[in-house]
Protein backbone atom coordinates (compact mmCIF):
# COMPACT_ATOMS: atom_id res chain seq x y z
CA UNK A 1 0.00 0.00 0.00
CA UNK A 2 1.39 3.70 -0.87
CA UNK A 3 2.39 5.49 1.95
CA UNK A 4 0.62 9.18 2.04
CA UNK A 5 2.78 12.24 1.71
CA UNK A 6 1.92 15.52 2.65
CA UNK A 7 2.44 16.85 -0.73
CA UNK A 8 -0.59 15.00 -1.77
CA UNK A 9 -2.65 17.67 -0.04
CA UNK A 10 -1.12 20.52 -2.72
CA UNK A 11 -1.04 21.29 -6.10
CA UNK A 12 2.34 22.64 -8.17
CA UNK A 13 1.93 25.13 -10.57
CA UNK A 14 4.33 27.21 -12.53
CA UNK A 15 5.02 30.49 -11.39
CA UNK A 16 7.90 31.72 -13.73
CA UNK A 17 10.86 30.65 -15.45
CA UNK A 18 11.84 27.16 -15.86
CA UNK A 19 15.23 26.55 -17.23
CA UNK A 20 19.24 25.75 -16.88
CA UNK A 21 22.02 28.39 -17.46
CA UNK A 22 25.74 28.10 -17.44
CA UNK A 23 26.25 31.18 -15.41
CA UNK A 24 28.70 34.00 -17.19
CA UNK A 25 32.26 34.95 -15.97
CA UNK A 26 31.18 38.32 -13.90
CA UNK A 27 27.54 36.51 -12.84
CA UNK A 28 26.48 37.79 -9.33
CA UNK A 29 22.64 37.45 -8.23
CA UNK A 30 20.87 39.33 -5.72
CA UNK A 31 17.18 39.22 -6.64
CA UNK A 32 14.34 41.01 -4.95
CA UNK A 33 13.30 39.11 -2.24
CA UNK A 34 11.18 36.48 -3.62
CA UNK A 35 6.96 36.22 -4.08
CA UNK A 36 6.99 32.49 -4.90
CA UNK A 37 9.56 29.31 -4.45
CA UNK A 38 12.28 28.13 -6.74
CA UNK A 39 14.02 25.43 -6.87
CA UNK A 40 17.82 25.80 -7.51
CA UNK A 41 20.37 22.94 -8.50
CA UNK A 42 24.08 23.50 -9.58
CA UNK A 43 25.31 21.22 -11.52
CA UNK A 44 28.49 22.11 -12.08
CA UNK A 45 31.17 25.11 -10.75
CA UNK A 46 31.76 26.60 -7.51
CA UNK A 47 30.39 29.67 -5.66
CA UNK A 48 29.04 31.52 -2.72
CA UNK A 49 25.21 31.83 -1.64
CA UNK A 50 23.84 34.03 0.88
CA UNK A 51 20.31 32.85 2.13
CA UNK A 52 19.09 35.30 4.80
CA UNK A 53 22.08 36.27 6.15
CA UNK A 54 23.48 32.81 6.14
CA UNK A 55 26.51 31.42 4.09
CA UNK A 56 26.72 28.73 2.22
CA UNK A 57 29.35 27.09 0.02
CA UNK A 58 28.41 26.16 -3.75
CA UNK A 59 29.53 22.83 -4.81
CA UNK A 60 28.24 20.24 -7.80
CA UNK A 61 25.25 19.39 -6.28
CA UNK A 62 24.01 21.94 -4.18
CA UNK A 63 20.43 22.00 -3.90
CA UNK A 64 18.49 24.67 -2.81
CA UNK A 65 14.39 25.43 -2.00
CA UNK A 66 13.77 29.19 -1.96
CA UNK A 67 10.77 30.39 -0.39
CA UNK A 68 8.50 33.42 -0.64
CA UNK A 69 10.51 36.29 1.19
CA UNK A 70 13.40 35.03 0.85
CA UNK A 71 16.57 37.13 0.56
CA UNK A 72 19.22 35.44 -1.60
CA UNK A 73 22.99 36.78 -2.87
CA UNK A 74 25.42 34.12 -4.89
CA UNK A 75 28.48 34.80 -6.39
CA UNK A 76 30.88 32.09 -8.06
CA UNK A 77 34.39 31.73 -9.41
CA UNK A 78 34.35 32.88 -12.70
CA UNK A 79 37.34 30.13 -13.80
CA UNK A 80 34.75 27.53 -12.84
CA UNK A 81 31.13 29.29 -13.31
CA UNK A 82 27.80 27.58 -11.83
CA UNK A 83 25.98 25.61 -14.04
CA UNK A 84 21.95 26.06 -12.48
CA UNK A 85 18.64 23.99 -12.97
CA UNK A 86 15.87 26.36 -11.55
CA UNK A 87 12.45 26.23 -11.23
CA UNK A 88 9.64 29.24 -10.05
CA UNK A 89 6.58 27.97 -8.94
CA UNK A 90 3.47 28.39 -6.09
CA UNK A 91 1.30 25.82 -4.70
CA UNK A 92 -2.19 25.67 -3.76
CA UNK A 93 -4.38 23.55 -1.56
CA UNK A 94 -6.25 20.36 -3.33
CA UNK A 95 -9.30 20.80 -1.41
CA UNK A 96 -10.03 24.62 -1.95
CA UNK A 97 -7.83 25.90 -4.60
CA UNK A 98 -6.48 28.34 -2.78
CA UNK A 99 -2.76 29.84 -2.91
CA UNK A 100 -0.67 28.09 0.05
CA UNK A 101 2.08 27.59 1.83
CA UNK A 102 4.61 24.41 2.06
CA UNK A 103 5.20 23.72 5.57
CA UNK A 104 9.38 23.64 4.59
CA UNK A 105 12.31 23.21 7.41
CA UNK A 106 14.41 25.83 8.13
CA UNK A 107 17.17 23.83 6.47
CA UNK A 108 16.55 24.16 3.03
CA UNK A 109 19.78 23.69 1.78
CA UNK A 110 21.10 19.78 1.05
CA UNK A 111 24.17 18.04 -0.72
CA UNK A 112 23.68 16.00 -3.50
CA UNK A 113 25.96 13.00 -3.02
CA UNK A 114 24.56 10.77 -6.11
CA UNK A 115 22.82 12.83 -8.83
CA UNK A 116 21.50 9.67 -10.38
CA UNK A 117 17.77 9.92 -8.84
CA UNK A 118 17.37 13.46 -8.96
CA UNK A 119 19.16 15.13 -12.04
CA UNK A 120 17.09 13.34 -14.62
CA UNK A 121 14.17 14.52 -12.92
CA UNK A 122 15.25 18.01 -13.15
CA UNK A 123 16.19 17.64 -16.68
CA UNK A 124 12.65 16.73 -17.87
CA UNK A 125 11.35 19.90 -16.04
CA UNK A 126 13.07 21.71 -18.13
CA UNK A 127 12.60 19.71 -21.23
CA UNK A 128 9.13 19.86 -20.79
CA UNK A 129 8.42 23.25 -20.59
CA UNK A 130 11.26 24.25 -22.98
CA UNK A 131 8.84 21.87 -25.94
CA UNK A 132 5.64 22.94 -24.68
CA UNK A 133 4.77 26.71 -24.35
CA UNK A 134 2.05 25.83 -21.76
CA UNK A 135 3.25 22.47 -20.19
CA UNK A 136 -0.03 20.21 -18.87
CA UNK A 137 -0.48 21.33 -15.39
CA UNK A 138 -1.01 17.69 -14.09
CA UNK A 139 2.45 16.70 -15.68
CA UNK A 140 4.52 19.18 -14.02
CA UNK A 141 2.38 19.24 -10.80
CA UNK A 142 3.59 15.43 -10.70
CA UNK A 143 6.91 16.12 -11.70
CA UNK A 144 7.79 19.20 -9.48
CA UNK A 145 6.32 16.55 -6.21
CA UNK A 146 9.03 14.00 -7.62
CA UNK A 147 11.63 16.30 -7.01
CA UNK A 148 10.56 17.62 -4.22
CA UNK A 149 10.28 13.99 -2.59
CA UNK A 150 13.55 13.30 -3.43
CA UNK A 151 15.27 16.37 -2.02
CA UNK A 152 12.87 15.37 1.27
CA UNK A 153 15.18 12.32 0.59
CA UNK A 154 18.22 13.96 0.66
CA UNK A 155 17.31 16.20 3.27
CA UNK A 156 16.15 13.52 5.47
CA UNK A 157 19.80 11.27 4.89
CA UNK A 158 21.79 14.59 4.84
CA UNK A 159 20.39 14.83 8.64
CA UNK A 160 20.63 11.42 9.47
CA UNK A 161 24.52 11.79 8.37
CA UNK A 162 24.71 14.83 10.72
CA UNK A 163 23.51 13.07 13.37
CA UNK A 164 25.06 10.04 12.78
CA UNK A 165 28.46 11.89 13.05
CA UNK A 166 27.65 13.45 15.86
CA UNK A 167 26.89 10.21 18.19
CA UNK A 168 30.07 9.14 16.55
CA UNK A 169 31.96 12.29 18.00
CA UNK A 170 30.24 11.92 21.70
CA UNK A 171 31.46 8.05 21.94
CA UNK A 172 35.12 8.83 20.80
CA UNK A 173 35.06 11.61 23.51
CA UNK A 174 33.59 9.88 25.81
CA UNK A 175 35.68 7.02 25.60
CA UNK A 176 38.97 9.21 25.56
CA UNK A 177 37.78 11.12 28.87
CA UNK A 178 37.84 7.49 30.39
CA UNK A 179 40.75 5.96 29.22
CA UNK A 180 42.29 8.72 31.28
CA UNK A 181 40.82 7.75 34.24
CA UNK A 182 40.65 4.45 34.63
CA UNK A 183 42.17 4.48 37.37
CA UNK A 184 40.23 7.07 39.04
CA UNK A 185 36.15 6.14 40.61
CA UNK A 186 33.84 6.27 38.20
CA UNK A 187 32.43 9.67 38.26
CA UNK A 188 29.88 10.00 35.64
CA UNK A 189 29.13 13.54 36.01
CA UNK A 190 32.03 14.93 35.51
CA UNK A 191 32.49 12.19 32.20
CA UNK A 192 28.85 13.44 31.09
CA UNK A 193 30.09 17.30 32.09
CA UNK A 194 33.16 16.70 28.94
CA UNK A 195 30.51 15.95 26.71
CA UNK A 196 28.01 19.13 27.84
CA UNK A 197 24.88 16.06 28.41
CA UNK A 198 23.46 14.82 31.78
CA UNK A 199 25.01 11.29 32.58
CA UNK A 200 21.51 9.77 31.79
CA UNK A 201 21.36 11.25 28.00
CA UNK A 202 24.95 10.05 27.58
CA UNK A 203 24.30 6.77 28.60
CA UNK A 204 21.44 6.48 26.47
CA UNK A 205 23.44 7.79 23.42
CA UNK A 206 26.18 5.31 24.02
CA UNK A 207 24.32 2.94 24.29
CA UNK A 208 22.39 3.75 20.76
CA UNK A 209 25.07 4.14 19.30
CA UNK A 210 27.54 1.45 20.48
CA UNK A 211 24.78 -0.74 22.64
CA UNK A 212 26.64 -0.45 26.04
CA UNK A 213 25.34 1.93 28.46
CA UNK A 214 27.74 4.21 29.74
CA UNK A 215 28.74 2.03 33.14
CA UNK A 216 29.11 -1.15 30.32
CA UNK A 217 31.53 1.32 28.56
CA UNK A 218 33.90 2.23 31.65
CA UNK A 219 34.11 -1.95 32.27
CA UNK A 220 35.05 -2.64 28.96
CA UNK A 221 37.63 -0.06 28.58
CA UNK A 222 39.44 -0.88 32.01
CA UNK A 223 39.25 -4.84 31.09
CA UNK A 224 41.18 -3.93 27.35
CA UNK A 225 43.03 -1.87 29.37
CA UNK A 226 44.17 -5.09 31.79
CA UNK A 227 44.45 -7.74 28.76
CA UNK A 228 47.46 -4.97 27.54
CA UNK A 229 49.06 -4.83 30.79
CA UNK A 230 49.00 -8.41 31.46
CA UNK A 231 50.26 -9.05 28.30
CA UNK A 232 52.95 -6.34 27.76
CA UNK A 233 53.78 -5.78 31.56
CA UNK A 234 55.04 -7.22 34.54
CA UNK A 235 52.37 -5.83 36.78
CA UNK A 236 50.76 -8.80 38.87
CA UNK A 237 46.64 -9.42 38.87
CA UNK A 238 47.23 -7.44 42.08
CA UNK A 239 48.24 -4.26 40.56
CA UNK A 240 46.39 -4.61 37.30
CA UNK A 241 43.50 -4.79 39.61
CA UNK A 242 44.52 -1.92 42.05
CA UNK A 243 45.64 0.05 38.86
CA UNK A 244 42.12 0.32 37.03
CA UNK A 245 39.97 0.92 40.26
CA UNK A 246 38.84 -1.82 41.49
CA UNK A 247 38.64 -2.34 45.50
CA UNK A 248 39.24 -6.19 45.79
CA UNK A 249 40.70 -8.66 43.25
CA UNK A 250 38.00 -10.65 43.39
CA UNK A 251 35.45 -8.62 41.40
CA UNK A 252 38.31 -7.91 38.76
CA UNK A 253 38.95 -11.31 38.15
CA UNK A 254 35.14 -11.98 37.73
CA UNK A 255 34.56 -9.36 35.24
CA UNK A 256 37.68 -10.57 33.58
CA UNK A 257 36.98 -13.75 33.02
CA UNK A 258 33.13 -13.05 32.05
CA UNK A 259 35.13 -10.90 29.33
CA UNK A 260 37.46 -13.22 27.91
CA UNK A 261 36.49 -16.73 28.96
CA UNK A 262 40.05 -17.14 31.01
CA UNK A 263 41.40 -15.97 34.42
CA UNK A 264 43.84 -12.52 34.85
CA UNK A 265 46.53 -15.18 35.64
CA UNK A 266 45.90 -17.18 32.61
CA UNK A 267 46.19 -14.56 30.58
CA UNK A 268 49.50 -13.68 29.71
CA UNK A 269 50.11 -17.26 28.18
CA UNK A 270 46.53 -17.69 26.41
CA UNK A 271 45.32 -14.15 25.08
């Protein structure tokens, strides 16, 4: 069964000029602050774009969704101008007919990784109304909702990466800030304080990310910790044990042995 999108609920219509331009040497843009959207893809070249106020760098596959009221300035580097796909239109409600607006993010800015999906999409858009004078409206309603699913898509991924990285960033920190106290208590405040997150957050992000909770983390860092000095040291179970925290020998040699199926003192001849 198709899953419903919220862009079933609107109607795309052409609002202006459809087209792709290989921008000129001396090319700068600072329209009017818009009164409809527009979709903007470069292809190809490398420039500057100013939406509200806010920077952004122009690469092969930057992908833009202007909005009404937007304020935009670009520039580019005239050895290697922008080649742009861009689109006007305005959409309207199914039900009424009346002039809308899309409920867009913020972010309305994503980096096209693989072009495969979406350039040929953009490419009849302008094909189409470049043979027809007055394209169907159906056809380019459905076509201008393809391309706006996909960059959803590659908004949607583009944020997933973002976050992705930054759960990646948290664990390597975390796991830093205790490697250089293993032999301290455990003191998870100040290891959630490195990180700016409450102990409880941090644990849950470790343990989404990696699928140990942060107290599972500090154990298995001190026992790789004592499989290299048991193996590379002289240090006896005694001082392994005293050396990474632990109060009594006993609980160190449990935890251990629960990690690597052998005993501390079996270890330096069998791991």
């Amino acid at each position: 069964m198709r899953k419903e999108s919220f862009l079933d609920n609107y109607y795309f219509v052409q609002s202006g000029s459809i087209g792709k331009v290989k921008c000129e040497p001396n090319w700068s843009w600072q329209p009017a602050p818009l009164t409809d959207y527009d979709l903007w893809y470069n292809k190809s070249g490398q420039g500057m774009l100013w939406l509200n106020g806010r920077q952004h760098e122009v690469l092969p596959g930057t992908f833009f969704i202007f909005r009404p009221s937007d304020n935009i300035r670009a520039i580019h580097d005239p050895k290697d101008p922008l080649t742009v796909i861009f689109g006007h239109f305005k959409t309207y409600k199914v039900v009424d007919h009346l002039e809308t607006e899309l409920p867009l993010p913020d972010q309305r800015f994503v980096s096209v990784k693989d072009p495969y999906w979406l350039e040929p999409l953009l490419q009849q858009l302008v094909d189409l109304v470049a043979w027809q004078n007055q394209p169907e409206d159906e056809e380019l309603n459905l076509l201008l909702k393809l391309i706006m699913t996909r960059w959803g898509k590659e908004l949607a991924q583009q944020d997933e990466t973002t976050r992705s990285y930054y759960y990646e960033h948290i664990v390597r920190r975390v796991h830093n800030e205790i490697r250089m106290r293993l032999s301290e208590p455990t003191d998870y405040q100040t290891l959630a304080a490195s990180t700016g997150l409450t102990p409880r957050y941090l644990s849950l992000i470790l343990k989404r990310f990696s699928g140990l909770s942060l107290k599972e983390t500090i154990t298995m860092l001190r026992m790789e910790r004592a499989k290299h000095l048991l193996k590379e040291t002289t240090m006896t179970v005694t001082d392994v044990s005293t050396a990474l925290g632990y109060a009594d020998i006993y609980t160190f040699s449990k935890l251990f042995k629960r990690y690597y199926g052998i005993s501390p003192s079996g270890a330096r001849s069998n791991l």
